[in-house]
Protein backbone atom coordinates (compact mmCIF):
# COMPACT_ATOMS: atom_id res chain seq x y z
CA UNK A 1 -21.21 -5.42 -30.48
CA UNK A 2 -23.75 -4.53 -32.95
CA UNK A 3 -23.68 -0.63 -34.43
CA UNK A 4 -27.23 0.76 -34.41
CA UNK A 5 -27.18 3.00 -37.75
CA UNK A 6 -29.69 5.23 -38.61
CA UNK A 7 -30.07 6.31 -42.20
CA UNK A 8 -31.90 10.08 -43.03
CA UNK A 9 -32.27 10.35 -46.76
CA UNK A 10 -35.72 10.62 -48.94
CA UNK A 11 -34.91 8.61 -51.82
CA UNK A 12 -36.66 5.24 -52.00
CA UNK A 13 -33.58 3.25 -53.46
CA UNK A 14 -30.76 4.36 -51.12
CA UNK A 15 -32.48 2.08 -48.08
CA UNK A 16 -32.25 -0.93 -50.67
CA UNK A 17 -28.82 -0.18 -51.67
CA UNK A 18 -27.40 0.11 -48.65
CA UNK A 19 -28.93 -3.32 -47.30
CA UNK A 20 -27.44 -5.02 -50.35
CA UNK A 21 -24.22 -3.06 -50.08
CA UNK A 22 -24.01 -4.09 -46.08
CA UNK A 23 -26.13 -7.39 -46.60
CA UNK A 24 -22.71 -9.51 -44.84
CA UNK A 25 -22.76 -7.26 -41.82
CA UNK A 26 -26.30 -6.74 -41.62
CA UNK A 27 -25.97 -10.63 -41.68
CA UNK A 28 -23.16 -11.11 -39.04
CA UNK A 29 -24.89 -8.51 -36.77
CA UNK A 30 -22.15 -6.26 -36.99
CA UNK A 31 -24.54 -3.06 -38.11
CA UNK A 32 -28.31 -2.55 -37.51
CA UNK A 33 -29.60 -0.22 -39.98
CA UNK A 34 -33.00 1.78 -39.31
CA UNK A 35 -34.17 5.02 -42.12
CA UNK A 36 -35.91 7.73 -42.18
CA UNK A 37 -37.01 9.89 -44.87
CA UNK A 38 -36.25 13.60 -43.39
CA UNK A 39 -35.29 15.22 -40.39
CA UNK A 40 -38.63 15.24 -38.56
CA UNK A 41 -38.97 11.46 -38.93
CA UNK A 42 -35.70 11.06 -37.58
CA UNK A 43 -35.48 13.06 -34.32
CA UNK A 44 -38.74 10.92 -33.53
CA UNK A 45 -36.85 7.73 -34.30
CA UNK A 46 -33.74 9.05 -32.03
CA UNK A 47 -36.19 9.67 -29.55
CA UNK A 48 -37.75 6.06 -29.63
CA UNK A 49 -34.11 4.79 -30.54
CA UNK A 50 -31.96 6.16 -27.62
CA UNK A 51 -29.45 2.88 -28.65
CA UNK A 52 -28.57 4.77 -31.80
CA UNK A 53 -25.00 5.03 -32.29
CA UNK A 54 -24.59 7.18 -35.85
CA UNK A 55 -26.44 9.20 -38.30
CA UNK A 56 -25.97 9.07 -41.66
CA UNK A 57 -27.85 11.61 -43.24
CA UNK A 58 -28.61 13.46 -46.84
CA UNK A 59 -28.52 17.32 -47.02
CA UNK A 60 -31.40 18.05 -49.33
CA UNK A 61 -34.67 17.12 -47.76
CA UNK A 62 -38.21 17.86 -47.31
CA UNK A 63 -39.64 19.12 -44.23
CA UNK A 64 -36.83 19.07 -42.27
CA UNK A 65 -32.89 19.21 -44.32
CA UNK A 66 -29.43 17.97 -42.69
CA UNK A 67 -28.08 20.78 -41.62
CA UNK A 68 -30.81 21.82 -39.71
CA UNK A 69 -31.02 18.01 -38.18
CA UNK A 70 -27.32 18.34 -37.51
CA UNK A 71 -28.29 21.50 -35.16
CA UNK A 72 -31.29 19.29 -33.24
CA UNK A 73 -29.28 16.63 -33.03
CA UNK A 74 -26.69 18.02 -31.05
CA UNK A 75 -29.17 19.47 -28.91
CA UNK A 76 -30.90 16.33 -28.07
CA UNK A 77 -28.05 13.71 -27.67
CA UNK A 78 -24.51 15.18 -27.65
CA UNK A 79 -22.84 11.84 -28.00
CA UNK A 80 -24.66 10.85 -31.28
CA UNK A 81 -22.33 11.76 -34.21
CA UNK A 82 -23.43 12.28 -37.84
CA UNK A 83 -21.68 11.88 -41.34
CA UNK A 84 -23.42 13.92 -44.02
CA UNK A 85 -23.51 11.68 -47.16
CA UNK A 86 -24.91 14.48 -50.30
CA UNK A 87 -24.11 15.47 -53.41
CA UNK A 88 -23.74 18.77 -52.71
CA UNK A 89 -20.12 18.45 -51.54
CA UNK A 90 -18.83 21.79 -52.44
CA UNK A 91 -16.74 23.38 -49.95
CA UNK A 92 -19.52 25.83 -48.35
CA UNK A 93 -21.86 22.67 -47.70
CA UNK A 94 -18.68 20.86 -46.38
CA UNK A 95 -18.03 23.51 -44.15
CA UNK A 96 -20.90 24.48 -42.97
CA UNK A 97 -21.98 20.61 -41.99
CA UNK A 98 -18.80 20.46 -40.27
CA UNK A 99 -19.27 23.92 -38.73
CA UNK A 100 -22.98 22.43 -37.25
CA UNK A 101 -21.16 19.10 -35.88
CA UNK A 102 -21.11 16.64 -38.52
CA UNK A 103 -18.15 14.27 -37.75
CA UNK A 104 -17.13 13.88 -41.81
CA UNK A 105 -18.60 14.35 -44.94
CA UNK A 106 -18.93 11.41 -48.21
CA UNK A 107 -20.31 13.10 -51.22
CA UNK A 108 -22.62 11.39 -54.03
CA UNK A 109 -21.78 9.12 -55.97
CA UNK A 110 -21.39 7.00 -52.81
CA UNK A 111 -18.03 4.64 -52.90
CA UNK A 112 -19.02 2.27 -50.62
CA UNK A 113 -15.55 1.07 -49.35
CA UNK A 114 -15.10 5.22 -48.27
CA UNK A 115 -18.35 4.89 -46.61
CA UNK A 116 -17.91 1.69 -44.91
CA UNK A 117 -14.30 2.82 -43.48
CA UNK A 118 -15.85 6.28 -42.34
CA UNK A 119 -18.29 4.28 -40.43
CA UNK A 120 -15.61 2.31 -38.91
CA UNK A 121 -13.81 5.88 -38.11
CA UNK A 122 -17.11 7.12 -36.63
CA UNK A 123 -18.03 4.43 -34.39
CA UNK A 124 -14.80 4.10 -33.08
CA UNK A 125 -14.89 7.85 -31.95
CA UNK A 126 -18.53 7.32 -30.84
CA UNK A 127 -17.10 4.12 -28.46
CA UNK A 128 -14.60 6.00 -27.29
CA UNK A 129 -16.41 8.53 -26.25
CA UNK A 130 -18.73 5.91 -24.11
CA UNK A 131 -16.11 4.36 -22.23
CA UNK A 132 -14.96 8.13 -21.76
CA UNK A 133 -18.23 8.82 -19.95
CA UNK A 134 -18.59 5.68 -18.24
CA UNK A 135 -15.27 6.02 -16.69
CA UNK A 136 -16.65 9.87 -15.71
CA UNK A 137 -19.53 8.46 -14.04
CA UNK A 138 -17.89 5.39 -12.09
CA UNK A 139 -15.05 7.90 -10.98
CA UNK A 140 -18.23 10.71 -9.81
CA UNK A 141 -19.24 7.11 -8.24
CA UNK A 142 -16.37 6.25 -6.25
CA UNK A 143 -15.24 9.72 -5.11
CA UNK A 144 -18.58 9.05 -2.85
CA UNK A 145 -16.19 6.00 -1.26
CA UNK A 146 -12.75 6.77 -1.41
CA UNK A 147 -11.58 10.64 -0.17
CA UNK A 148 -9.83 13.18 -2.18
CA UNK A 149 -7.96 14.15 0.67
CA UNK A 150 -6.33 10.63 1.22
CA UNK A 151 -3.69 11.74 -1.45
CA UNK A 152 -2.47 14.58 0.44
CA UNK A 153 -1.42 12.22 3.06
CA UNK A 154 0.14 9.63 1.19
CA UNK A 155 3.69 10.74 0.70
CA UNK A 156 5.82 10.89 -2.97
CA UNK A 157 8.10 7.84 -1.25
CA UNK A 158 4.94 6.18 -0.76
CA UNK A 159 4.62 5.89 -4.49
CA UNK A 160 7.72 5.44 -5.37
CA UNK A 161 8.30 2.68 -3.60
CA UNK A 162 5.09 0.23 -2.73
CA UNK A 163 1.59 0.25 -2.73
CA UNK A 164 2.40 -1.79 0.64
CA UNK A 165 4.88 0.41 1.77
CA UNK A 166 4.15 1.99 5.29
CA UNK A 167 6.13 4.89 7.09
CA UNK A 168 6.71 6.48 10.93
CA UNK A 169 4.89 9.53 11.39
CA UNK A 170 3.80 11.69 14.16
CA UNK A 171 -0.29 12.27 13.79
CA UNK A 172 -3.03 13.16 16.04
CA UNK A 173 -5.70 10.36 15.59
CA UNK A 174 -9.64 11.13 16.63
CA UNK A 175 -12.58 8.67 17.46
CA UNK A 176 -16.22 10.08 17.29
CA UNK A 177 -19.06 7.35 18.39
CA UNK A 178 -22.33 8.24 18.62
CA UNK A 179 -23.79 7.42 22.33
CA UNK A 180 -26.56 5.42 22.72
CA UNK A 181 -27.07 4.52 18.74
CA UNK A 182 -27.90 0.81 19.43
CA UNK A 183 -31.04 1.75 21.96
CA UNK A 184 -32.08 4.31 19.43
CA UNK A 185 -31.62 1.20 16.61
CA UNK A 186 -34.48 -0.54 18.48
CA UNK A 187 -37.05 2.06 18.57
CA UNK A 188 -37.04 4.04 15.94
CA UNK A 189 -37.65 3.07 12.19
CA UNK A 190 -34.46 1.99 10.02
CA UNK A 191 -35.03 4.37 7.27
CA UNK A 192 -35.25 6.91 10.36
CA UNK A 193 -32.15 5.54 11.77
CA UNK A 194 -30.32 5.58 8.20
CA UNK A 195 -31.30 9.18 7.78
CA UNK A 196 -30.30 10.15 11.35
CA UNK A 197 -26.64 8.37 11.11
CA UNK A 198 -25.74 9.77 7.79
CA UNK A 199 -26.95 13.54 8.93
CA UNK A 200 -24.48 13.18 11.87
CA UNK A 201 -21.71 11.73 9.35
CA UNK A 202 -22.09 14.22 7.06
CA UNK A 203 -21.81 17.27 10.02
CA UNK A 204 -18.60 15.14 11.31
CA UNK A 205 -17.01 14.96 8.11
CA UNK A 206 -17.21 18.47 6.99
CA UNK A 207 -16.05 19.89 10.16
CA UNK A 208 -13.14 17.22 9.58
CA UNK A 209 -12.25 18.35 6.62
CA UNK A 210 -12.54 21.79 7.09
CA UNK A 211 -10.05 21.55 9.74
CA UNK A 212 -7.28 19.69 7.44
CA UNK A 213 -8.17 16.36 8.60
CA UNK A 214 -8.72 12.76 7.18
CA UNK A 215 -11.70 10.82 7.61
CA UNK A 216 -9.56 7.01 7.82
CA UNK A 217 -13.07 5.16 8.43
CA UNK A 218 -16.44 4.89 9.04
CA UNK A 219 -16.90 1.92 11.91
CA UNK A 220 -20.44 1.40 12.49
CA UNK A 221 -22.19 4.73 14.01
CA UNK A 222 -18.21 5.95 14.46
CA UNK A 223 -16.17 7.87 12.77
CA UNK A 224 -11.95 7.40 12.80
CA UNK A 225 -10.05 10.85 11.47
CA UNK A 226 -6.41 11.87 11.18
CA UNK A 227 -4.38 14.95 11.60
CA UNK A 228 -1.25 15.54 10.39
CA UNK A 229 1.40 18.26 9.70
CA UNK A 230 1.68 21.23 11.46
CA UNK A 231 -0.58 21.90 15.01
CA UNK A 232 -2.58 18.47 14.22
CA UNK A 233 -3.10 18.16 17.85
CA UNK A 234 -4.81 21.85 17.90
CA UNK A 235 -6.51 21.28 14.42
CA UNK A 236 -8.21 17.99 15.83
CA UNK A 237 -9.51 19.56 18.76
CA UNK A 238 -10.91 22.16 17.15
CA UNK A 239 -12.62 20.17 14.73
CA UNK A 240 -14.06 18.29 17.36
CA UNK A 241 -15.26 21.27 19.59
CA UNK A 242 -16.90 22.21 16.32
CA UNK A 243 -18.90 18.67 15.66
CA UNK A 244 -20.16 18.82 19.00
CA UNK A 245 -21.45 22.43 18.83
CA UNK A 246 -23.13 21.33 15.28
CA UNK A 247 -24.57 18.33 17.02
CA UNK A 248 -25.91 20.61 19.43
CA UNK A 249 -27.54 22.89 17.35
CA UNK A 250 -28.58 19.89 15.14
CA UNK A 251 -30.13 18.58 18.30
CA UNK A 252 -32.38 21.39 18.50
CA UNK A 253 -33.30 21.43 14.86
CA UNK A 254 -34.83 17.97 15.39
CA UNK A 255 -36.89 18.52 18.63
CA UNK A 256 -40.24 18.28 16.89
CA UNK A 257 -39.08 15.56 14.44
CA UNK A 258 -38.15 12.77 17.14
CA UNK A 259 -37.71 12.12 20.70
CA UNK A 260 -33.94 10.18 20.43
CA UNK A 261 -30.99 13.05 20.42
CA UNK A 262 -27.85 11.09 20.49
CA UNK A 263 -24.91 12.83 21.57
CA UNK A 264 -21.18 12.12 20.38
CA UNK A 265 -18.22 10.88 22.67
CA UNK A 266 -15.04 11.87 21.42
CA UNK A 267 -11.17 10.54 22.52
CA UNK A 268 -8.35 12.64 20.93
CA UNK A 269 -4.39 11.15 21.21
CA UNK A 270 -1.31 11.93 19.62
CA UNK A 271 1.81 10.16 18.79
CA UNK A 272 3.85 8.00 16.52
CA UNK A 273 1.89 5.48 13.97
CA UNK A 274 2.54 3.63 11.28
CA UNK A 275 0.95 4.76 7.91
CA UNK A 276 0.56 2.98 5.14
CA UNK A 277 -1.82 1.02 3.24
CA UNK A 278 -3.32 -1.73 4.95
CA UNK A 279 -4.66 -5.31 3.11
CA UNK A 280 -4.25 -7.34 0.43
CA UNK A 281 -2.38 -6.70 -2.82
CA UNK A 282 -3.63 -10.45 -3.98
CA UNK A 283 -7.46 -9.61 -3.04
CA UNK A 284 -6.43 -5.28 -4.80
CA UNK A 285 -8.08 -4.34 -1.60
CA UNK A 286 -6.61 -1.74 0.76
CA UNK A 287 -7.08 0.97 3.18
CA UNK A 288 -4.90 3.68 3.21
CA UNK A 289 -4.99 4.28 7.61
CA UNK A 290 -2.25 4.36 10.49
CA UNK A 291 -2.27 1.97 13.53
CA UNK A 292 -0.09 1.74 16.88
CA UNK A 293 -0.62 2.50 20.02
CA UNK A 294 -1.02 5.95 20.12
CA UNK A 295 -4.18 5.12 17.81
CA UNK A 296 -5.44 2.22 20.08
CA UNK A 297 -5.08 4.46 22.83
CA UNK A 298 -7.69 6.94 21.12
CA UNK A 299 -10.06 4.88 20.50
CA UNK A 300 -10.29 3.54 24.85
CA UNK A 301 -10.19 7.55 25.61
CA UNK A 302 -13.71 7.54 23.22
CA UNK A 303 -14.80 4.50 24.58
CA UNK A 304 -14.35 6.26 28.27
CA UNK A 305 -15.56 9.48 27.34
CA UNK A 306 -19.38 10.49 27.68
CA UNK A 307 -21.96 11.76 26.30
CA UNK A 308 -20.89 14.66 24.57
CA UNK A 309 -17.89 14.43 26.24
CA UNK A 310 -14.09 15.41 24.34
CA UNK A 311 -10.80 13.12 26.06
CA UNK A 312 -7.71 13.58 25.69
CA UNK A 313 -4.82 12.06 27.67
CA UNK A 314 -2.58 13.82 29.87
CA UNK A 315 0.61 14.00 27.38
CA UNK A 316 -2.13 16.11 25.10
CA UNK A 317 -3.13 18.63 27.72
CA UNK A 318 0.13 19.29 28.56
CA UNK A 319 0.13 20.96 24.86
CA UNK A 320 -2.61 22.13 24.37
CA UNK A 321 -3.32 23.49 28.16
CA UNK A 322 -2.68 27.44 27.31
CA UNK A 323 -4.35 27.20 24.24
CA UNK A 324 -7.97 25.15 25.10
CA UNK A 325 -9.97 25.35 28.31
CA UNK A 326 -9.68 21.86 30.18
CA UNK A 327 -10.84 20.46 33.33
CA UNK A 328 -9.24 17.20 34.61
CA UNK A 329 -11.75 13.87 35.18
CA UNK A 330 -8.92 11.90 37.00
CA UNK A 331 -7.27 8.47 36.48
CA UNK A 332 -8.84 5.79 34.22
CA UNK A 333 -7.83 2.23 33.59
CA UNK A 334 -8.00 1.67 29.78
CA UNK A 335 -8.71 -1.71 28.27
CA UNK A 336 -5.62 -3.69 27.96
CA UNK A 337 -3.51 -0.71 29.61
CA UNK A 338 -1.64 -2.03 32.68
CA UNK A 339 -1.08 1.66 34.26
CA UNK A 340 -3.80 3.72 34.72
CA UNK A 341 -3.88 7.38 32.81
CA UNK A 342 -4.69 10.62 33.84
CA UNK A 343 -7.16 12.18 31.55
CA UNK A 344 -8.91 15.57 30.47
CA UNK A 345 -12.19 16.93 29.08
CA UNK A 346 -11.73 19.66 27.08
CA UNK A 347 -14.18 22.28 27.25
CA UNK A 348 -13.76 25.01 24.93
């Protein structure tokens, strides 16, 4: 990739010297060079040159000298790095360029091979610190997609071992669904709907997370979390007595903005699942989540709950009974479950 270069120095016959001296690269597009004949004329061209990779710039200057441009320079584009090429290359000008940022120092006389491999030396740096930041930015990026959290549920065996490896564990899943989101779809305006679905995320996912949970997935207008480790079947509760009182009060916050007030339906169920990464190693696609039963079972306790609405099964009341208020609904038959199941809403 071609270097952008820009040269600072305000005598006539450097700018032809250095074209003959570079005329191969200049040639084989390995440098671009570009001058200026101060300091002033070069923070415009940085400005109008935001490509520019290096500086090389002269001390003694009118108007503006270098080691005043190395001060604005670092003020106006941190990445760009400068080499201070002078003739005054006495220690106190060496160290106070180096003091104001300049990345190295080639005094007058110029040898050209010393300048050319102190160019090589800067732009390497200057690359390096590119990818640096572009790595910074795609990370910032995908922390928006993956959890933080996932990694405090992903056991040291689970590294050691497999990407693919998957373990028993005893978990307290939850399924959140928002009621009546496909009638609100139709009638109110998508970026409307957008806005609406990601406010209710973002008020399920906090309270999630607050309360030492995982959000697994995002299905639709639903939300899958997990519990685990100590009182995950209390934790998940409360976390889910919590999103419906936000809802609530999120309900009321809205009452002027639109007439559509969708409640949440929430099935709770604990048990032993499987946990692991789930996918393809081939395709380097995977979700870290947990399936069985127990999780299966969660989601038809949502599916029967209503609006507003918290199941839970009877194996979960019988834990959490002294500890949450709960009234019983009755017997249900859930989908593909060949005995029907006594179930609970849980109140407060």
């Amino acid at each position: 990739m071609k270097a952008k270069i820009l040269v600072v120095d305000d005598e006539p016959d450097l700018q032809l010297l250095i074209k003959q001296k570079f005329r191969r690269q200049i040639r084989e597009q390995q440098y671009d060079f570009i001058f200026a004949e101060n300091g002033e004329v070069a923070l415009r061209m940085i400005a109008e040159n935001p490509d520019v990779d290096m500086v090389l710039s002269d001390i003694n200057m009118p108007e503006m000298d270098g080691l005043t441009l190395l001060i604005k320079i670092s003020e106006v584009s941190p990445l760009l790095k400068s080499v201070i090429v002078s003739a005054y290359g006495d220690m106190e000008n060496i160290r106070m360029a180096m003091n104001r940022g300049a990345f190295d120092f080639v005094c007058k006389p110029i040898n050209f091979q010393d300048l050319e491999l102190t160019m090589e030396k800067t732009l390497k740096y200057v690359e390096q610190l590119k990818q640096t930041l572009k790595a910074v930015r795609e990370n910032d990026i995908l922390r928006m997609y993956v959890d933080s959290s996932v990694l405090q549920f992903m056991t040291k065996e689970a590294f050691e071992t497999s990407l693919t490896s998957s373990e028993n564990i005893e978990a307290t899943v939850v399924f959140m669904d928002m009621c009546g989101f496909t009638s609100i779809s139709e009638r109110e305006p998508a970026d409307q709907v957008v806005k609406l679905i990601n406010k209710y995320f973002d008020i399920m996912v906090k309270e999630i997370l607050a309360h030492g949970g995982l959000v697994d997935k995002f299905m639709g207008d639903a939300i899958m979390a997990v519990f685990k480790g100590e009182y995950h079947l209390d934790r998940a509760i409360e976390a889910s007595l919590a999103v419906r009182n936000q809802i609530n009060g999120f309900k009321e916050e809205l009452h002027n903005q639109t007439e559509y007030f969708p409640n949440v339906s929430i099935g709770i169920n604990s048990g032993e699942m499987v946990s692991g990464n789930i996918g393809s190693a081939t395709l380097r696609r995977l979700d870290y989540t947990v399936i069985g039963d127990a999780v299966n079972v969660a989601q038809r306790l949502q599916n029967a709950a209503g609006p507003g609405q918290i199941i839970v099964p009877e194996s979960a009341y019988q834990k959490i009974k002294e500890a949450f208020q709960c009234k019983v609904i009755g017997e249900v038959h859930l989908k593909n479950k060949r005995d029907a199941m006594q179930i609970y809403e849980v109140i407060e």
